[in-house]
Protein backbone atom coordinates (compact mmCIF):
# COMPACT_ATOMS: atom_id res chain seq x y z
CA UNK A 1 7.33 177.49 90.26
CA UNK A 2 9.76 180.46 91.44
CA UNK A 3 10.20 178.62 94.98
CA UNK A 4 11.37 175.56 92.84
CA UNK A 5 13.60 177.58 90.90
CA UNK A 6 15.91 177.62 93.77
CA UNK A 7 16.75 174.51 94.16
CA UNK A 8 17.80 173.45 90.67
CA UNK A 9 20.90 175.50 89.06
CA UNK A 10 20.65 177.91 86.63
CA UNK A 11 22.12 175.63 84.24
CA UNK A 12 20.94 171.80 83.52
CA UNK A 13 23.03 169.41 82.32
CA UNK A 14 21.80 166.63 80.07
CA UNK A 15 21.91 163.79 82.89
CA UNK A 16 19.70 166.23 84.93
CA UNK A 17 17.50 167.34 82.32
CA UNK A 18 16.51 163.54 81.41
CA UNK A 19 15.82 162.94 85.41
CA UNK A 20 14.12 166.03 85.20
CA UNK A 21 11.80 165.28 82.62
CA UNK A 22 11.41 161.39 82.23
CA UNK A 23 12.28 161.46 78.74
CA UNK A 24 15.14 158.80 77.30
CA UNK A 25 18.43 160.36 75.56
CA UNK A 26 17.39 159.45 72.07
CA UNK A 27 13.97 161.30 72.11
CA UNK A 28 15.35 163.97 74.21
CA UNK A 29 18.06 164.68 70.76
CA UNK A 30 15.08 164.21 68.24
CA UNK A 31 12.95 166.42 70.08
CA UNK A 32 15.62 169.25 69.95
CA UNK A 33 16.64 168.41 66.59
CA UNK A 34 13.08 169.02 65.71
CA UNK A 35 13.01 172.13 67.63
CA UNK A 36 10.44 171.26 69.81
CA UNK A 37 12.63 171.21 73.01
CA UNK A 38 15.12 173.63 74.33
CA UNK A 39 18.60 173.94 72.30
CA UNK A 40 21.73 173.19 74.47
CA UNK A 41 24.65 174.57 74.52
CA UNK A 42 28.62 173.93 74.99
CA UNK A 43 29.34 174.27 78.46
CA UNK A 44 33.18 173.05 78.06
CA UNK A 45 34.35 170.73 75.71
CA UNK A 46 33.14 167.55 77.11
CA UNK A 47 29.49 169.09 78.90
CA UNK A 48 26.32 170.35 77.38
CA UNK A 49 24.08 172.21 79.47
CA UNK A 50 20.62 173.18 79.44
CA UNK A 51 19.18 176.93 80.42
CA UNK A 52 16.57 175.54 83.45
CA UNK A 53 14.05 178.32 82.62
CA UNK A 54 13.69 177.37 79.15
CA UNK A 55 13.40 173.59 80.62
CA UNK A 56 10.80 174.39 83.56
CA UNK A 57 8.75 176.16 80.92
CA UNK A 58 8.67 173.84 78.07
CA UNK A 59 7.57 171.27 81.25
CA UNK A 60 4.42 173.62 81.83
CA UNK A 61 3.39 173.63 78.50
CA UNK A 62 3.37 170.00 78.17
CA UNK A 63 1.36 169.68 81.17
CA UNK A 64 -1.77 172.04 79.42
């Protein structure tokens, strides 16, 4: 997973995060509303971002 690590940016934004992971923009909010995906966070006023660590992992676990 490290050698994948450098291709993405540190950061994820929300349109990247939803390629990323398959998963539609309404269950991708209910998920983190219910906590059981990554919190974003305020990148500027207009841009949420994602940490991609916090992404990659929650990706592994789902996997088994």
């Amino acid at each position: 997973m490290a050698n994948n690590n450098l291709q993405l940016p540190l950061f994820l934004t929300r349109n990247q995060v939803i390629a990323l992971t398959s998963l539609s923009r309404s269950t991708l909010y209910r998920l983190e509303r219910d906590s059981l995906f990554p919190k974003s966070f305020k990148m500027s006023k207009r841009r949420v971002g994602y940490m991609r660590d916090e992404v990659l992992i929650w990706l592994t676990e789902r996997r088994g």
